[in-house]
Protein backbone atom coordinates (compact mmCIF):
# COMPACT_ATOMS: atom_id res chain seq x y z
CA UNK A 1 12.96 -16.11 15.18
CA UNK A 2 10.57 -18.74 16.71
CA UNK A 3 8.90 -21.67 15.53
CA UNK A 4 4.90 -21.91 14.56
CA UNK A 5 2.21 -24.16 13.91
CA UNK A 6 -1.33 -23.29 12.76
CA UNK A 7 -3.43 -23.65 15.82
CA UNK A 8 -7.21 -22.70 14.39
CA UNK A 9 -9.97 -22.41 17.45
CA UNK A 10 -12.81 -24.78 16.73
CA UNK A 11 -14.85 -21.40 17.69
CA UNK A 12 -13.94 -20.27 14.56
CA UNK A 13 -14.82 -22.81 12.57
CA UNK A 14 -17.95 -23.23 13.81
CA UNK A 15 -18.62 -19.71 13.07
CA UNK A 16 -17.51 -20.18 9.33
CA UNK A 17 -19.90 -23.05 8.95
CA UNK A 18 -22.81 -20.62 10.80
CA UNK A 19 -22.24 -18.00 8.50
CA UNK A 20 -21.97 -20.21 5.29
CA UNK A 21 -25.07 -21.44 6.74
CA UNK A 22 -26.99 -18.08 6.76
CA UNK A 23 -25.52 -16.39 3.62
CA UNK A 24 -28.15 -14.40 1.98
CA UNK A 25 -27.64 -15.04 -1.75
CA UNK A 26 -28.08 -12.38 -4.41
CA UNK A 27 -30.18 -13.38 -7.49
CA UNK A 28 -28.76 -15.06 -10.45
CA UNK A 29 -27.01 -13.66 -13.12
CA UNK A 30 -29.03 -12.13 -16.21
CA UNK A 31 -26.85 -14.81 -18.59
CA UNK A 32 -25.77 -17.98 -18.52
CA UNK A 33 -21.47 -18.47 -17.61
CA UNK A 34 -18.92 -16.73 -15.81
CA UNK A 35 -19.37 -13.38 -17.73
CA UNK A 36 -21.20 -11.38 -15.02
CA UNK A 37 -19.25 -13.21 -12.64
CA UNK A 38 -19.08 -16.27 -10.32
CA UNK A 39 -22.58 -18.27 -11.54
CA UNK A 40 -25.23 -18.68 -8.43
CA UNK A 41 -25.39 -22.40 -8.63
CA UNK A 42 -21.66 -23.28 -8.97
CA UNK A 43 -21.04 -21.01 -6.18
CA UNK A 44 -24.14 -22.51 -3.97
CA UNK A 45 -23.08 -25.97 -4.90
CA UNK A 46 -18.94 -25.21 -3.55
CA UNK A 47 -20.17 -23.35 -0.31
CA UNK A 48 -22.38 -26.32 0.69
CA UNK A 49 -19.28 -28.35 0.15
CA UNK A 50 -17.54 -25.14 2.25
CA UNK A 51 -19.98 -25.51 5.35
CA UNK A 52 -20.35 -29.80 5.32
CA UNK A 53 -17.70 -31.92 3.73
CA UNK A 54 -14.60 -29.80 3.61
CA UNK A 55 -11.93 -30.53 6.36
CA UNK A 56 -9.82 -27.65 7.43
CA UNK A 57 -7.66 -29.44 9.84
CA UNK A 58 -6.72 -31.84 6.94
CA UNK A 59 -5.15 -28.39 5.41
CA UNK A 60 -3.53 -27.46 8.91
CA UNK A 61 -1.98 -30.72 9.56
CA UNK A 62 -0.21 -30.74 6.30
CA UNK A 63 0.84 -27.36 6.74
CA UNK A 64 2.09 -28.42 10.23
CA UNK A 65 3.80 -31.58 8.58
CA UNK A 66 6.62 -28.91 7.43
CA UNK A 67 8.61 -27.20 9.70
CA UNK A 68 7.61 -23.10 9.89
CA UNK A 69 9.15 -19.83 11.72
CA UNK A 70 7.91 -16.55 11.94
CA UNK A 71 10.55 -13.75 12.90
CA UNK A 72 10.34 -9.73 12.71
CA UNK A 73 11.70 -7.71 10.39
CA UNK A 74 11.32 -4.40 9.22
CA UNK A 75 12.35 -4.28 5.37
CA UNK A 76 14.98 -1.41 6.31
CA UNK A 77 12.62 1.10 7.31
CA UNK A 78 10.73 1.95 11.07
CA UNK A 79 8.09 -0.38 11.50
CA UNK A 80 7.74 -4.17 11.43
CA UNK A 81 6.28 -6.96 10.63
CA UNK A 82 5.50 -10.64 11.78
CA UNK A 83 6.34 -12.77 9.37
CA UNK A 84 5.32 -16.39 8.39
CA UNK A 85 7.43 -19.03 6.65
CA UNK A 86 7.52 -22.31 5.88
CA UNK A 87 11.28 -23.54 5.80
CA UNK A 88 12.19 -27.15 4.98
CA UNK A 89 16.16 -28.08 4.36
CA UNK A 90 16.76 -31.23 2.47
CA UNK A 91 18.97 -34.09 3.58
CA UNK A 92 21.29 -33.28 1.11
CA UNK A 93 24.14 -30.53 2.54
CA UNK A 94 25.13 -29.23 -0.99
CA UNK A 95 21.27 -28.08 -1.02
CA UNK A 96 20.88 -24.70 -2.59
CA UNK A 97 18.89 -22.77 -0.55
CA UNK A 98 15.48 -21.67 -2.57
CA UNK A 99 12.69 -18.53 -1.63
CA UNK A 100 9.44 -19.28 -3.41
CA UNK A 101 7.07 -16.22 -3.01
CA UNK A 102 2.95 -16.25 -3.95
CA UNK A 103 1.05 -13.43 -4.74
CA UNK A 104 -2.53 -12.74 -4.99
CA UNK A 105 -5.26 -14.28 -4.55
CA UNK A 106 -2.53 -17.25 -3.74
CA UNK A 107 -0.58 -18.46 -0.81
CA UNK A 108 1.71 -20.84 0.36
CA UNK A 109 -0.60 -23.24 -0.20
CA UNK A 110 0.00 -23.09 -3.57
CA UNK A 111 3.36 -24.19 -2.91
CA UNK A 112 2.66 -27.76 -0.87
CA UNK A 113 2.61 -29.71 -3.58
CA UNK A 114 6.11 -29.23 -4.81
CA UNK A 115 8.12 -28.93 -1.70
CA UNK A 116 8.80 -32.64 -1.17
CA UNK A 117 9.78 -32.61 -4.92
CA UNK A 118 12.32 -29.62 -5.02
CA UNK A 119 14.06 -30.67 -0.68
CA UNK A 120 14.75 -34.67 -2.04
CA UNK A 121 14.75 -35.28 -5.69
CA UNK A 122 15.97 -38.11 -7.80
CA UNK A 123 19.43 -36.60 -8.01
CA UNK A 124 20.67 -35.03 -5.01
CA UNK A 125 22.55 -32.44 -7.47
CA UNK A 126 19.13 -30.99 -7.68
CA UNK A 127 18.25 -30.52 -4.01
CA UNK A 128 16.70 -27.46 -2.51
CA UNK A 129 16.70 -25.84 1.20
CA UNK A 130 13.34 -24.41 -0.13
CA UNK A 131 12.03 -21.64 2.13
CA UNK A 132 8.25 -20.22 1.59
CA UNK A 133 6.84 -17.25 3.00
CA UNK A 134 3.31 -15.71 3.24
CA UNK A 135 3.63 -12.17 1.83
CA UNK A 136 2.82 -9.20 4.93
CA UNK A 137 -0.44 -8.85 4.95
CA UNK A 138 -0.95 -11.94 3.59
CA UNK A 139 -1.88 -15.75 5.22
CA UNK A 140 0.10 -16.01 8.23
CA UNK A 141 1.86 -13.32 8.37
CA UNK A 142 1.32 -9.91 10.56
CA UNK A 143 -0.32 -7.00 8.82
CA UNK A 144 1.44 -4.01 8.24
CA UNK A 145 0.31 -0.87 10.61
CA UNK A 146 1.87 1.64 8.43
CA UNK A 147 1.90 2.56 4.73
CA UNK A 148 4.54 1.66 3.10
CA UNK A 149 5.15 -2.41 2.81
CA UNK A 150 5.09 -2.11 -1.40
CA UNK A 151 7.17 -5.26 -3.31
CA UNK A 152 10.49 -3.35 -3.15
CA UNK A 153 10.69 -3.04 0.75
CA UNK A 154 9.28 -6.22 0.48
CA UNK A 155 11.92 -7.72 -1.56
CA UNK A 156 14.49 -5.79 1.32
CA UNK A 157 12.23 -7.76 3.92
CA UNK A 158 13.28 -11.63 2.19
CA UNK A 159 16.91 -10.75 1.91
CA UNK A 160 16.79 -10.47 5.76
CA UNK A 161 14.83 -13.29 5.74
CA UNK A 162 17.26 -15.42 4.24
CA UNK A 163 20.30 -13.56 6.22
CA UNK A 164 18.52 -14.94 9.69
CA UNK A 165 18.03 -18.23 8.29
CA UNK A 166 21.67 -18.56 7.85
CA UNK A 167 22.09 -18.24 3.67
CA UNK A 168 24.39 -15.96 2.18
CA UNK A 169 23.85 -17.76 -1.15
CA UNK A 170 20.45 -18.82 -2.55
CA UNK A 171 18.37 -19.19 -5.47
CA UNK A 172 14.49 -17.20 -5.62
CA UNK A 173 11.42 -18.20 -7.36
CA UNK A 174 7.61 -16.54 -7.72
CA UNK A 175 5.14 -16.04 -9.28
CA UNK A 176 2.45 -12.93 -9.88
CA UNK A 177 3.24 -10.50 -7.25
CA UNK A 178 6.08 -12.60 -6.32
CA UNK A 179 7.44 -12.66 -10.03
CA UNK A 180 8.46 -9.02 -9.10
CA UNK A 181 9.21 -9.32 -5.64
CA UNK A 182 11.61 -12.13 -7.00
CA UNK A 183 13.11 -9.35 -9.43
CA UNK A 184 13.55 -6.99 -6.82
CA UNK A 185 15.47 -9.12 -5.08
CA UNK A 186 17.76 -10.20 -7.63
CA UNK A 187 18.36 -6.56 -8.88
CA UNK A 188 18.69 -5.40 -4.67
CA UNK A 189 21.01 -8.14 -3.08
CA UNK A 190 22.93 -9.60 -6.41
CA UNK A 191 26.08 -10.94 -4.30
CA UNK A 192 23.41 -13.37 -2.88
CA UNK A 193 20.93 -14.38 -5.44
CA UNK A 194 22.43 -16.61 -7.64
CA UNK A 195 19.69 -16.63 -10.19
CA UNK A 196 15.46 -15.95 -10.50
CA UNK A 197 13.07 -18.35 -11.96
CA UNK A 198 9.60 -16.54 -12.81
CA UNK A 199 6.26 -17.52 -13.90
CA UNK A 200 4.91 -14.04 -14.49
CA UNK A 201 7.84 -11.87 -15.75
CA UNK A 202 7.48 -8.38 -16.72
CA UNK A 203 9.35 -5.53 -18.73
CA UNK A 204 8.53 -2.18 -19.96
CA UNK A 205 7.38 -1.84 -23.26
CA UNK A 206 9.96 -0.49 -25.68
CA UNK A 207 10.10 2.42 -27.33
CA UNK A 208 8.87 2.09 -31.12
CA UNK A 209 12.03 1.92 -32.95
CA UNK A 210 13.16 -1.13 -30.52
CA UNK A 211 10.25 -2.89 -31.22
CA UNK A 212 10.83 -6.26 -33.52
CA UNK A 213 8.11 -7.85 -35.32
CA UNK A 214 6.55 -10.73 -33.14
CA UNK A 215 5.93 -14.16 -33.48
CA UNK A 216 2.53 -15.86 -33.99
CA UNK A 217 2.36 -16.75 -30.54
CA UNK A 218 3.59 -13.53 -29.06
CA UNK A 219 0.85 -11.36 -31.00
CA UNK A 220 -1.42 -13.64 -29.29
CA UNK A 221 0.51 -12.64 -25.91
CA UNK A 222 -0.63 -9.46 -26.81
CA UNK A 223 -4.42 -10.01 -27.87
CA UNK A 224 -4.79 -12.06 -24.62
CA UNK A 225 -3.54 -9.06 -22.53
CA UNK A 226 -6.08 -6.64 -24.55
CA UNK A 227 -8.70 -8.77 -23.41
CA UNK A 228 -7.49 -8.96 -19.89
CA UNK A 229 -7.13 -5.30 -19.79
CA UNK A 230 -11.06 -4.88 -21.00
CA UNK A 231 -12.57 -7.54 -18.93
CA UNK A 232 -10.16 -8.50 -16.23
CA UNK A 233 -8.91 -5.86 -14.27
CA UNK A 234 -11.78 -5.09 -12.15
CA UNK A 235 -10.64 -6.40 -9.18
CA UNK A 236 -7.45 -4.65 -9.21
CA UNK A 237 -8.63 -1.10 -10.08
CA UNK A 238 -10.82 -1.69 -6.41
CA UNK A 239 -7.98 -2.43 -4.39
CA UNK A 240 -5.86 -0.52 -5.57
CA UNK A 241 -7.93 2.34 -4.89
CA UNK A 242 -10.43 1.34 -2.21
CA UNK A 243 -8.54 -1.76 -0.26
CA UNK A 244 -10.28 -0.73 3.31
CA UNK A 245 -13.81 -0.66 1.66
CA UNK A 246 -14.00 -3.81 -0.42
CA UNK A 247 -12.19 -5.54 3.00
CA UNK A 248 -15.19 -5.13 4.82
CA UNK A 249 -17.64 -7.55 2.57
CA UNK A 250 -14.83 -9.99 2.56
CA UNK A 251 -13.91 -10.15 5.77
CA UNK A 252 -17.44 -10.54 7.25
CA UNK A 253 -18.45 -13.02 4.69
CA UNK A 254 -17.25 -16.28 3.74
CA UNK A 255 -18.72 -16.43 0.70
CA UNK A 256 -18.09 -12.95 -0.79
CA UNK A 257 -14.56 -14.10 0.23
CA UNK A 258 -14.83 -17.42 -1.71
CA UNK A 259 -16.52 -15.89 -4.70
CA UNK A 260 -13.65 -12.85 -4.79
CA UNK A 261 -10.71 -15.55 -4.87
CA UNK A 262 -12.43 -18.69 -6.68
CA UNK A 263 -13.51 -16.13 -9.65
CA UNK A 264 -9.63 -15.86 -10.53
CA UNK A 265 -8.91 -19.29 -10.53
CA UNK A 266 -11.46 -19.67 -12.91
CA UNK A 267 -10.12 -16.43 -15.32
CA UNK A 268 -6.59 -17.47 -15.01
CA UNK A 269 -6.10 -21.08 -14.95
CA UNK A 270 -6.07 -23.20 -18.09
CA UNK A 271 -9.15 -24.76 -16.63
CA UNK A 272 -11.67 -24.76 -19.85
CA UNK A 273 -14.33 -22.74 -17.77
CA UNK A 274 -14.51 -24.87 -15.00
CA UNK A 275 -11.81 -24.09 -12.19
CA UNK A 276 -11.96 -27.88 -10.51
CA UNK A 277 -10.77 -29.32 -13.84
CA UNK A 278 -7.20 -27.79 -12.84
CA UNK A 279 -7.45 -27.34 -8.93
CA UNK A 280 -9.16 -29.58 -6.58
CA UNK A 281 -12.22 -28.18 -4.64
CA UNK A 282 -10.99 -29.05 -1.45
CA UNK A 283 -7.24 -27.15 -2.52
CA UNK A 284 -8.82 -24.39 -4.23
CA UNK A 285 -10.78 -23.88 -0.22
CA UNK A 286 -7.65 -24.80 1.31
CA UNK A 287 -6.09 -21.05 -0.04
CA UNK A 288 -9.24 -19.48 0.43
CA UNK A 289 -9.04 -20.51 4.03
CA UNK A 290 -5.77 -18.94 4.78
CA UNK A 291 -7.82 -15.20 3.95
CA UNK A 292 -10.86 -15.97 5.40
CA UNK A 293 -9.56 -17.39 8.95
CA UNK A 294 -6.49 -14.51 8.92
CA UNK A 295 -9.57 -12.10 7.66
CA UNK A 296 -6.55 -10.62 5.45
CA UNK A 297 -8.71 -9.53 2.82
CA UNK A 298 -8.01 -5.80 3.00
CA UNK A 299 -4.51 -6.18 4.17
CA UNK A 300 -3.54 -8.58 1.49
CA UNK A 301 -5.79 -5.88 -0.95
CA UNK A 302 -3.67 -2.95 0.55
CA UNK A 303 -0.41 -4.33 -1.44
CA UNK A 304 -2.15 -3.40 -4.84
CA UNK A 305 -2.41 -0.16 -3.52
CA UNK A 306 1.05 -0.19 -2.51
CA UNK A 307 2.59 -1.03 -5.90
CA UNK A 308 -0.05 -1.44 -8.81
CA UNK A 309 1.02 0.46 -11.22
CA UNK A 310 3.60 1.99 -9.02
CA UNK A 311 6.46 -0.73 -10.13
CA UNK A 312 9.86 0.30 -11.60
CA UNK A 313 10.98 -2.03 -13.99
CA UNK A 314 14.97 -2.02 -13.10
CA UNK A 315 17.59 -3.64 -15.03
CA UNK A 316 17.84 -7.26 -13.59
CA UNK A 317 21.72 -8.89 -14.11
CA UNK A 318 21.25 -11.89 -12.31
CA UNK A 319 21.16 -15.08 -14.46
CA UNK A 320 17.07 -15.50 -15.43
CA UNK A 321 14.98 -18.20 -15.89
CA UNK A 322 11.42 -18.37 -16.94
CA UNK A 323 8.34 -21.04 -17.63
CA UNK A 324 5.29 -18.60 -19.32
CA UNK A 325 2.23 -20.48 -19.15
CA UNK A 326 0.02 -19.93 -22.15
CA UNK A 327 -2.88 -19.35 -20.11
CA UNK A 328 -1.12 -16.95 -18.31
CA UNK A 329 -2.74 -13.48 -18.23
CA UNK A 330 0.77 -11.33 -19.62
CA UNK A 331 2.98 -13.29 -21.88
CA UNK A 332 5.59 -11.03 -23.08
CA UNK A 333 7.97 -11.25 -26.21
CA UNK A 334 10.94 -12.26 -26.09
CA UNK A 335 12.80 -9.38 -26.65
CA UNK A 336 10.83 -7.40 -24.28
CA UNK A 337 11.99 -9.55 -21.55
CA UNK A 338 15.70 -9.02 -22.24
CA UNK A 339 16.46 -5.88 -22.35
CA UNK A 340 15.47 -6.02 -18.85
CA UNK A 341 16.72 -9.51 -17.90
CA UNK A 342 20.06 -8.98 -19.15
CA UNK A 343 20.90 -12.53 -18.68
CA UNK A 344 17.83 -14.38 -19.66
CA UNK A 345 19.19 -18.03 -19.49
CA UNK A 346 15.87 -19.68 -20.33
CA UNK A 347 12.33 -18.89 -21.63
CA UNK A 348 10.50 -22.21 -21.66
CA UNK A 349 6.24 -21.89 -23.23
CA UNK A 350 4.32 -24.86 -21.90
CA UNK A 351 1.79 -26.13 -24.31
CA UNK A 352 -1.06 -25.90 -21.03
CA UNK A 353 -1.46 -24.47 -18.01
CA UNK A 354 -1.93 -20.88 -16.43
CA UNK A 355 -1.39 -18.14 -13.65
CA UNK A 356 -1.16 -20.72 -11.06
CA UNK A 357 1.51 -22.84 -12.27
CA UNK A 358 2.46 -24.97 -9.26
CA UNK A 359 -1.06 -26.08 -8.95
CA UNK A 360 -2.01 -26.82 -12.25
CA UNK A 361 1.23 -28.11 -13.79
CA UNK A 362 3.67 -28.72 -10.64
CA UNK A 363 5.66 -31.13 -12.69
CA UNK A 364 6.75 -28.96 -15.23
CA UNK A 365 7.56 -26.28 -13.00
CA UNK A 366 9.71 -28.42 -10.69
CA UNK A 367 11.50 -29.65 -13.74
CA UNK A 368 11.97 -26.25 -14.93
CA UNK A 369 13.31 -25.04 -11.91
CA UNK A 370 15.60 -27.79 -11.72
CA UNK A 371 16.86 -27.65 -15.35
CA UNK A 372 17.28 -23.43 -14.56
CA UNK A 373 19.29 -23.58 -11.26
CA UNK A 374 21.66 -26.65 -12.58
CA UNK A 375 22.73 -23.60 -14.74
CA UNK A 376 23.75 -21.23 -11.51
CA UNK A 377 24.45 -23.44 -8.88
């Protein structure tokens, strides 16, 4: 285990701003909105930005304001893998120790702007050791070189993770793919995990005879995943298939890069069509910059192929906590959720936000993480 700081070349971001520069732009779509995909103009209008006002090295030196690591290890099988983490104790030494994991198209970027908030709060009861890695594949991390790195042996990977860093006992949080990294992790090393907090979690549908009739918001759960079935799953049916061949656009240019990311935080944020009224422009580059400067679009892809649709949905004892976003694109009943979390201590439902929940409402989250691990500590 070694330390790390983010050390860009100015080489390369000269070439980003050459390339932004000399993007040849498709025509525009055939109707107005976000239908047929990210619009020409917005997208135009956020690359200028991209190429001539945004600061990268504002991103870095926050990122470097936090202590990181990056240490080997192999998830309990041959090969290995580099990985990054950002790992901040608190002042406080009754501090429970706290992994908060991303997923895709997010990073641990995502997770700046509640760090501060969860290592000193108002009441040192409450204080975190919070540590955040950047999934293989994924940020700053090492790519894998083998097949094989799907959420489970991912989920082995963090409990090593948190062995080197000296915790035995500790608390785990996430979020999309890391909602069920989280899970795996709880259900795979349950003498350590003291208790999961999830933004995105996820449970087998029961048989018919199980089912119970659903609320008025839950049957809107349910229309809401219909629609993001029909018109939202695009992206993940290509790399979960074809990872390699949609990396090559992405990786070579910026702005099919920025288009392929920005598109979600427009779909799944709570944003009323317009992704900067929940995410600031220059935050919403800030993650974008972490796959276009690692050029991890295919090996942050390759996970989807690893696990979509591939998941087992194991029993989960360890005490449970979960915040469900309304704009969130699976919100699952109730009773769904427990008869796999078999100790579901709290469901909260915002009244706004979405997928990206420490971005858009990091307030409620920390509180809700807070008010969940109070319960476990």
């Amino acid at each position: 285990m070694r330390e790390f700081r983010i050390e860009t070349p100015q080489a390369d971001l000269d070439d980003l701003r050459d390339r932004l520069r000399r993007t040849r732009w498709p025509e525009p779509a055939t109707v107005d909105g976000w239908t047929q995909g990210v619009p020409l103009d917005y997208l135009q209008e956020l690359c200028a930005y991209w190429a001539d006002g945004y600061d990268w090295r504002r991103c870095e030196a926050e990122i470097n304001s936090r202590p990181q690591i990056r240490t080997v290890l192999d998830g309990g099988a041959d090969d290995t893998v580099d990985v990054h983490a950002l790992h901040v104790r608190s002042r406080h030494e009754n501090a429970l120790p706290l992994i908060l994991t991303h997923g895709w198209p997010g990073s641990v970027v995502e997770y700046l702007g509640i760090i501060d908030d969860l290592v000193d709060p108002p009441d040192p009861a409450d204080a975190f050791h919070v540590v955040v890695p950047s999934l293989p594949g994924f940020g700053f991390s090492g790519k894998p070189r083998m097949a094989g790195w799907g959420i489970e042996r991912i989920a082995t990977a963090w409990a090593q993770l948190m062995d080197r860093l000296g915790y035995d006992r500790y608390g785990a949080q996430g979020g999309d793919w890391g909602s069920m990294i989280t899970a795996m992790l709880g259900t795979g090393a349950p003498e350590n995990v003291v208790g999961i907090h999830l933004t995105m979690p996820l449970a087998e549908v029961p048989p018919d005879e199980e089912r119970l009739p659903l609320s008025r918001e839950e049957k809107k759960g349910m229309l809401d995943a219909k629609r993001f079935r029909r018109f939202g799953t695009g992206y993940s049916a290509e790399q979960s298939t074809r990872p390699q061949t949609v990396g090559y656009g992405l990786t070579d240019s910026p702005v099919g890069q920025c288009a392929w990311i920005v598109e979600k935080f427009w779909d799944w944020t709570d944003c009323a069509g317009y992704p900067e009224n929940t995410v600031s422009r220059d935050r919403l580059l800030d993650n974008v910059m972490t796959y276009w400067l690692t050029g991890s679009a295919a090996s942050s892809a390759r996970l989807y192929w690893e696990s979509y649709g591939k998941t087992r949905y194991d029993t989960v004892e360890v005490p449970t906590g979960a915040t469900v976003f309304p704009h969130e694109m699976r919100r699952l009943p109730r009773h769904w959720l427990e008869r796999r979390f078999t100790d579901l201590r709290m469901l909260n439902r915002p009244e706004v936000g979405g997928h990206f929940a420490s971005l858009e409402q990091p307030e409620v989250l920390v509180d809700d993480i807070r008010a969940f691990f109070r319960m476990v500590r």
